[in-house]
PDB file of N, CA and C in Angstrom:
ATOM      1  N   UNK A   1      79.598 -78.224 -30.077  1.00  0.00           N
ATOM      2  CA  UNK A   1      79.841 -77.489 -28.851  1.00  0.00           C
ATOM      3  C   UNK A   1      80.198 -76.039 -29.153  1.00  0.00           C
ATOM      4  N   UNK A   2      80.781 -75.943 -30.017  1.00  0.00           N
ATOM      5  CA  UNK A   2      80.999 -74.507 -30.545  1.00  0.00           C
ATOM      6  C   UNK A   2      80.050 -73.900 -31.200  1.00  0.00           C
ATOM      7  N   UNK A   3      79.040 -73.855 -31.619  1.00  0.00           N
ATOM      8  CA  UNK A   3      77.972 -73.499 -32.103  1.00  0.00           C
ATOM      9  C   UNK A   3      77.391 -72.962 -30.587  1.00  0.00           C
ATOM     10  N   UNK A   4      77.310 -73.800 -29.865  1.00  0.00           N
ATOM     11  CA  UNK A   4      76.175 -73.343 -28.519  1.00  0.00           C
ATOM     12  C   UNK A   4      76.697 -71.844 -27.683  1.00  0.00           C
ATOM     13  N   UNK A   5      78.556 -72.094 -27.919  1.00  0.00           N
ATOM     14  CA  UNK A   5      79.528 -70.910 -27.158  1.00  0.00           C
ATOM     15  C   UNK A   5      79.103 -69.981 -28.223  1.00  0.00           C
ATOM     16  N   UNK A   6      79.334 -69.801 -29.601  1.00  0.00           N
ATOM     17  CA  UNK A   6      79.081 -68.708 -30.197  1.00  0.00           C
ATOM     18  C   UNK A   6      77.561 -68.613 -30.288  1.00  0.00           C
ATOM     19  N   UNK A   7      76.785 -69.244 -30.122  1.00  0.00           N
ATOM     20  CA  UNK A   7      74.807 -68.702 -29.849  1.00  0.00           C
ATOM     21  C   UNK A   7      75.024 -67.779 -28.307  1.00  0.00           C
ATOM     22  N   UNK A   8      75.653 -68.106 -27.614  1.00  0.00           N
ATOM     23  CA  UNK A   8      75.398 -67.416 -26.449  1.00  0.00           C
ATOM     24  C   UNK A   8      76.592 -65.970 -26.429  1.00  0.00           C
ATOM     25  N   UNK A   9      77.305 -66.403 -26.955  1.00  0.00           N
ATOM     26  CA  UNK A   9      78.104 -64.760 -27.220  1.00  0.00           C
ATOM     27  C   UNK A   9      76.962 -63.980 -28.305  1.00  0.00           C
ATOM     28  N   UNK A  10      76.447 -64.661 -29.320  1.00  0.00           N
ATOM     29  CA  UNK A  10      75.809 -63.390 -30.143  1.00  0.00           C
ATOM     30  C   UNK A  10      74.600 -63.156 -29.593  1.00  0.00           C
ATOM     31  N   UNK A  11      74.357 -63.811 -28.563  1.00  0.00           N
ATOM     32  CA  UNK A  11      72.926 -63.164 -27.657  1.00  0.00           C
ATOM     33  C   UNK A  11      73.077 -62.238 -26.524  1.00  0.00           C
ATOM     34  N   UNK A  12      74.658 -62.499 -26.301  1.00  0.00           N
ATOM     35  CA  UNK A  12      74.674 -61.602 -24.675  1.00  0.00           C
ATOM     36  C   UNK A  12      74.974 -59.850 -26.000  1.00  0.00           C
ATOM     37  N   UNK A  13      76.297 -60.197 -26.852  1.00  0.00           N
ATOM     38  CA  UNK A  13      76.351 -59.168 -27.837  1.00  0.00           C
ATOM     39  C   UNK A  13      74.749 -58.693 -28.329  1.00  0.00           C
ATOM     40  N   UNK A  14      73.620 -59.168 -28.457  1.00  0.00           N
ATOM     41  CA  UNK A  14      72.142 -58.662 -28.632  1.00  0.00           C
ATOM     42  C   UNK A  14      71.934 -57.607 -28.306  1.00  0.00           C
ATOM     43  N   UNK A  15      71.496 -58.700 -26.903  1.00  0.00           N
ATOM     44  CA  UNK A  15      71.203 -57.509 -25.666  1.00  0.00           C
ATOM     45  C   UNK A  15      71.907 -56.404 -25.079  1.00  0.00           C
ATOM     46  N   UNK A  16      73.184 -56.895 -25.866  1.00  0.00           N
ATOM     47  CA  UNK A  16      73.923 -55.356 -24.703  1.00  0.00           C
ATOM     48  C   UNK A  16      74.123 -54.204 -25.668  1.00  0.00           C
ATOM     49  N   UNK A  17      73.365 -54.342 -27.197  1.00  0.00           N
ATOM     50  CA  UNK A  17      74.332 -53.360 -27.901  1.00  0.00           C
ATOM     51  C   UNK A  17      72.616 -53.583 -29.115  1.00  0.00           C
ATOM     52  N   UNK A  18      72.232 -54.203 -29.510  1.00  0.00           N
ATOM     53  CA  UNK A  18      70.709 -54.363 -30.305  1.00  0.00           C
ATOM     54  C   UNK A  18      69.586 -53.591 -29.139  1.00  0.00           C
ATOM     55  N   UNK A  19      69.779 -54.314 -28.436  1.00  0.00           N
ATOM     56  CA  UNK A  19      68.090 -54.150 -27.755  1.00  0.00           C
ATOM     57  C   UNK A  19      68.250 -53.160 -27.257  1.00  0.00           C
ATOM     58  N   UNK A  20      67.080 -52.552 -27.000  1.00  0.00           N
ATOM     59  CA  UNK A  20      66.625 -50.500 -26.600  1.00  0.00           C
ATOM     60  C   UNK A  20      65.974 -50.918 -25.289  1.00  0.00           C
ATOM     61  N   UNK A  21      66.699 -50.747 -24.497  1.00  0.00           N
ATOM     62  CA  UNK A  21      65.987 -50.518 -22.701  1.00  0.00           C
ATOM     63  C   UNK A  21      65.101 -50.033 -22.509  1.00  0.00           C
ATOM     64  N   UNK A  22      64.223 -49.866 -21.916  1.00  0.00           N
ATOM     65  CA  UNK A  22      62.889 -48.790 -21.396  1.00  0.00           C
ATOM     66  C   UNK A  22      63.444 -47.739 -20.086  1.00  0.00           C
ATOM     67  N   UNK A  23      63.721 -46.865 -20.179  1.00  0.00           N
ATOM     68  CA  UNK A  23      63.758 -45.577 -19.198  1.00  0.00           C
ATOM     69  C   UNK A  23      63.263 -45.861 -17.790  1.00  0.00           C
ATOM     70  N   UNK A  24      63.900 -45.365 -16.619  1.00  0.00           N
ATOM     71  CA  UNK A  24      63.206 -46.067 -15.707  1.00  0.00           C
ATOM     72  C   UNK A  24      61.457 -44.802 -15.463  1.00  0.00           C
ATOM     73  N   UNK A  25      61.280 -43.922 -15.839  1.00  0.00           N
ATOM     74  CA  UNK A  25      60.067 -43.570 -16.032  1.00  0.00           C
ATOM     75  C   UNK A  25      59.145 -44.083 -16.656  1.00  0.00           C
ATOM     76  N   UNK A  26      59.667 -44.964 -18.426  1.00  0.00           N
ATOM     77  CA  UNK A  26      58.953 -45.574 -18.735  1.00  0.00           C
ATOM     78  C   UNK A  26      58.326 -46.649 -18.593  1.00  0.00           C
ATOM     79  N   UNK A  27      59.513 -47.361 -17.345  1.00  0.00           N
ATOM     80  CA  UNK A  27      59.597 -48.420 -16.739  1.00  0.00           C
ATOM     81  C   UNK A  27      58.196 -48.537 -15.240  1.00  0.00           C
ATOM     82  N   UNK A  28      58.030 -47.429 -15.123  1.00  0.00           N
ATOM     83  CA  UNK A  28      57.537 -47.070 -13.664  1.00  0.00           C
ATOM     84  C   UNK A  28      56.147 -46.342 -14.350  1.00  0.00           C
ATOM     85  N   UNK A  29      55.634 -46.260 -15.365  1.00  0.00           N
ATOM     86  CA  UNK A  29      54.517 -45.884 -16.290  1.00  0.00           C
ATOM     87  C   UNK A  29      53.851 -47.249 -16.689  1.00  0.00           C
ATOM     88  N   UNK A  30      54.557 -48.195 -17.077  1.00  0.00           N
ATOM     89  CA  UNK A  30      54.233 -49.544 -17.995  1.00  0.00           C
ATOM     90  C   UNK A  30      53.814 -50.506 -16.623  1.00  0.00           C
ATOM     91  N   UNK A  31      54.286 -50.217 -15.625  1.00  0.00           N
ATOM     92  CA  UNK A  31      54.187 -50.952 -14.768  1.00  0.00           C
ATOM     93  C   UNK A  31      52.958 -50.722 -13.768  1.00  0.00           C
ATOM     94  N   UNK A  32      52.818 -49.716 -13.584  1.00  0.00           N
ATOM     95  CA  UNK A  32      51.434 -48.960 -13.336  1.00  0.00           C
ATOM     96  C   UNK A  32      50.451 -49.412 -14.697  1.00  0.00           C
ATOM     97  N   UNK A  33      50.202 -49.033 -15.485  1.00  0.00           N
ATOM     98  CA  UNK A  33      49.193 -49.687 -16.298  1.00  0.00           C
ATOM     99  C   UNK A  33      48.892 -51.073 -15.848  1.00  0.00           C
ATOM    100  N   UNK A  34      50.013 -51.853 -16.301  1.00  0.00           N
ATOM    101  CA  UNK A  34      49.848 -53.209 -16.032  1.00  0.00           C
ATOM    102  C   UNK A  34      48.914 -53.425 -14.341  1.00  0.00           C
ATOM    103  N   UNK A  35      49.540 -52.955 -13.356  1.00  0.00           N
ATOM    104  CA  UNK A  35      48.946 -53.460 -12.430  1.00  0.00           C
ATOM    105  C   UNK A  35      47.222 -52.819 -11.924  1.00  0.00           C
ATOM    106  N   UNK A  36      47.122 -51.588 -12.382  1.00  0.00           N
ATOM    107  CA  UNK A  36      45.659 -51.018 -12.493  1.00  0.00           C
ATOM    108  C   UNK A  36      44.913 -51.907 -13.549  1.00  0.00           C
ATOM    109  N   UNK A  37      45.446 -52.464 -14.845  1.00  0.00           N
ATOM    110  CA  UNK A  37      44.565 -53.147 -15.772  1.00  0.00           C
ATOM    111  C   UNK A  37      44.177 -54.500 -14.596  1.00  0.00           C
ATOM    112  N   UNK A  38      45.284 -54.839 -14.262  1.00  0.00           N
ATOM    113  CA  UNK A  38      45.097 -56.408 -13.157  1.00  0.00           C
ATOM    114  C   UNK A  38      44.277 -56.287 -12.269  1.00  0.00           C
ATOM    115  N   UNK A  39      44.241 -54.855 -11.381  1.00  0.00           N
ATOM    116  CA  UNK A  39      43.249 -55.055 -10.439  1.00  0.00           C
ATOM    117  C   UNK A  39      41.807 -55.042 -10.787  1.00  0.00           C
ATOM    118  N   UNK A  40      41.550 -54.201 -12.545  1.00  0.00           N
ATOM    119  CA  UNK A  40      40.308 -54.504 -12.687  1.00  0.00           C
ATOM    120  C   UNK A  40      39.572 -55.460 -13.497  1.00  0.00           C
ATOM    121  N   UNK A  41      40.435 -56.358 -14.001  1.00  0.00           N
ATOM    122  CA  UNK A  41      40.417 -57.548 -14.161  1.00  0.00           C
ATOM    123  C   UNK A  41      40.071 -58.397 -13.545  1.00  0.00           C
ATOM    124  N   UNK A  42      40.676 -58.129 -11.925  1.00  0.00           N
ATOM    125  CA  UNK A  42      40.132 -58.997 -11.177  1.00  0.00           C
ATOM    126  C   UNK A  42      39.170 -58.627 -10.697  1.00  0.00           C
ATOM    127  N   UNK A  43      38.721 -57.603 -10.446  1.00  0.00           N
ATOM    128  CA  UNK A  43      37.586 -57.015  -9.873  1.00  0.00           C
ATOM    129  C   UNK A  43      36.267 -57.649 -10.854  1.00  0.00           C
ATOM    130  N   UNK A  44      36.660 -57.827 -11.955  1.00  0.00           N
ATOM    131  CA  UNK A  44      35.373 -57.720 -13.077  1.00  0.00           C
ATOM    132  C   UNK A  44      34.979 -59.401 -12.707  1.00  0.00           C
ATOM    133  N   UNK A  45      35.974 -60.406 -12.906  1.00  0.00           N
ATOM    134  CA  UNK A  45      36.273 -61.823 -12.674  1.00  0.00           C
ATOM    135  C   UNK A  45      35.689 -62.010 -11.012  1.00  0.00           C
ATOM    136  N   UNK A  46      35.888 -61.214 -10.124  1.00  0.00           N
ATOM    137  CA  UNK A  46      35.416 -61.735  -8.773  1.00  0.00           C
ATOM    138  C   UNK A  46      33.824 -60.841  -8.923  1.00  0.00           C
ATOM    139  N   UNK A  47      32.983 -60.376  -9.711  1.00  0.00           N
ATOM    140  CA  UNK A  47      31.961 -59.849  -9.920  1.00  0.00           C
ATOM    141  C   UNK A  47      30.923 -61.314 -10.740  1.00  0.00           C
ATOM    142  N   UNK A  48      31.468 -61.355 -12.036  1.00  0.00           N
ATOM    143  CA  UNK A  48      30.944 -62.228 -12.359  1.00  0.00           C
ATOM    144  C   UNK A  48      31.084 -64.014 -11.965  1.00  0.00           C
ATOM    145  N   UNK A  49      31.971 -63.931 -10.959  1.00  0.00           N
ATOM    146  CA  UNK A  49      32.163 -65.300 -10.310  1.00  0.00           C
ATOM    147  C   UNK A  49      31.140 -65.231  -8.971  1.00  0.00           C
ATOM    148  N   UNK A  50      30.738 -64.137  -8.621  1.00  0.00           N
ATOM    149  CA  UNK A  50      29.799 -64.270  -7.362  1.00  0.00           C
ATOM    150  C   UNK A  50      28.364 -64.374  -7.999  1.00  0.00           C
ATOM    151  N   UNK A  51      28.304 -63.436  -9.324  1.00  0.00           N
ATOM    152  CA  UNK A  51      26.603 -63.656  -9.564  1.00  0.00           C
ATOM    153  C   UNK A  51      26.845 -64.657 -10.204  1.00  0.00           C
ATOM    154  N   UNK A  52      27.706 -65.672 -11.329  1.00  0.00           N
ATOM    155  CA  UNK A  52      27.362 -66.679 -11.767  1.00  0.00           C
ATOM    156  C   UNK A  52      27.030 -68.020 -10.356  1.00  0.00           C
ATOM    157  N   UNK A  53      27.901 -67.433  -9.014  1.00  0.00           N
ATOM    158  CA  UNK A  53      27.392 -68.587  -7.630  1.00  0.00           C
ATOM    159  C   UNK A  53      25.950 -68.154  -7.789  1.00  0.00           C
ATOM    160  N   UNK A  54      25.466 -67.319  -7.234  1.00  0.00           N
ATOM    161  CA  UNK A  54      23.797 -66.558  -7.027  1.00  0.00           C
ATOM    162  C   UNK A  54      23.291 -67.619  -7.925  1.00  0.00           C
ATOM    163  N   UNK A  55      23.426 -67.729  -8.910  1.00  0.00           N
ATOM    164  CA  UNK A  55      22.548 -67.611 -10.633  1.00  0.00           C
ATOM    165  C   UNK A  55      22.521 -69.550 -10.370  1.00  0.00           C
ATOM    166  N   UNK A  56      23.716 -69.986 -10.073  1.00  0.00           N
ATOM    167  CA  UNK A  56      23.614 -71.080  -9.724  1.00  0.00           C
ATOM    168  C   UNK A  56      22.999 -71.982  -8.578  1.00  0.00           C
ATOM    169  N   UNK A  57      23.230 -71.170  -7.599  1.00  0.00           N
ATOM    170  CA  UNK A  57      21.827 -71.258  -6.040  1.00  0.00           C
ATOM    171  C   UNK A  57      20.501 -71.742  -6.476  1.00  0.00           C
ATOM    172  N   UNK A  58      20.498 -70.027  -7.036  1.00  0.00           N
ATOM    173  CA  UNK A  58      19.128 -69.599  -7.377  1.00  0.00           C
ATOM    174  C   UNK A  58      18.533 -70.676  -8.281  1.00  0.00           C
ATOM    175  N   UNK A  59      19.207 -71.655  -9.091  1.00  0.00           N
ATOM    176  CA  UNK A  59      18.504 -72.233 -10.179  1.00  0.00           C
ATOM    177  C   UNK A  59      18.632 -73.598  -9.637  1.00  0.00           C
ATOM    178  N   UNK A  60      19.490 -74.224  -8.510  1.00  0.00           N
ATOM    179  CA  UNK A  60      19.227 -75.854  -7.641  1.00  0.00           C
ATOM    180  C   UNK A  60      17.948 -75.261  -6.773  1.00  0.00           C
ATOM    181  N   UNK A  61      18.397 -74.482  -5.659  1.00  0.00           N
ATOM    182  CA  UNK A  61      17.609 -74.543  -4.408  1.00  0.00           C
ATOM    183  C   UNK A  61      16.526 -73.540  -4.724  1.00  0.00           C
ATOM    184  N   UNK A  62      16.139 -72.815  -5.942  1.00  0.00           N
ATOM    185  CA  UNK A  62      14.970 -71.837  -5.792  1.00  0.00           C
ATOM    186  C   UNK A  62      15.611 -70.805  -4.677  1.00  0.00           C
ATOM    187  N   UNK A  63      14.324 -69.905  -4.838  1.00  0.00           N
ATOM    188  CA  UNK A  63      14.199 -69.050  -3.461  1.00  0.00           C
ATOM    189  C   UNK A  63      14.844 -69.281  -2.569  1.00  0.00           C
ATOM    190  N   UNK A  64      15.775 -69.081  -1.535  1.00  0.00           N
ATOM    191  CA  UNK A  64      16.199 -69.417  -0.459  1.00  0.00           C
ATOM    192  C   UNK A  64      15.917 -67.821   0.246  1.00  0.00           C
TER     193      UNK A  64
END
């Protein structure tokens, strides 16, 4: 039981005094990337999910 109290004191001690925060500019930069990479991610994924439907039509029903 004492092992688990001192794992969680030398982790909160980590984070509050080891680990390097991100700036809230850098914070508000990283976060923008991230969500412009996502939207064209999805954009690329809802591109090739409509012509792989087509491609699949096209190759049961022929011509329609």
């Amino acid at each position: 039981m004492n092992s688990i109290v001192t794992y969680f004191k030398e982790s909160y001690i980590e984070l509050k005094e080891r680990v390097t925060w991100p700036t809230m500019p850098e914070l508000q930069k990283l976060t923008t990337i991230v969500l412009v990479s996502l939207a064209i991610i999805t954009i690329v994924i809802l591109i090739m999910d409509q012509l792989s439907k087509l491609a699949i039509i096209d190759m049961f029903y022929g011509n329609i």
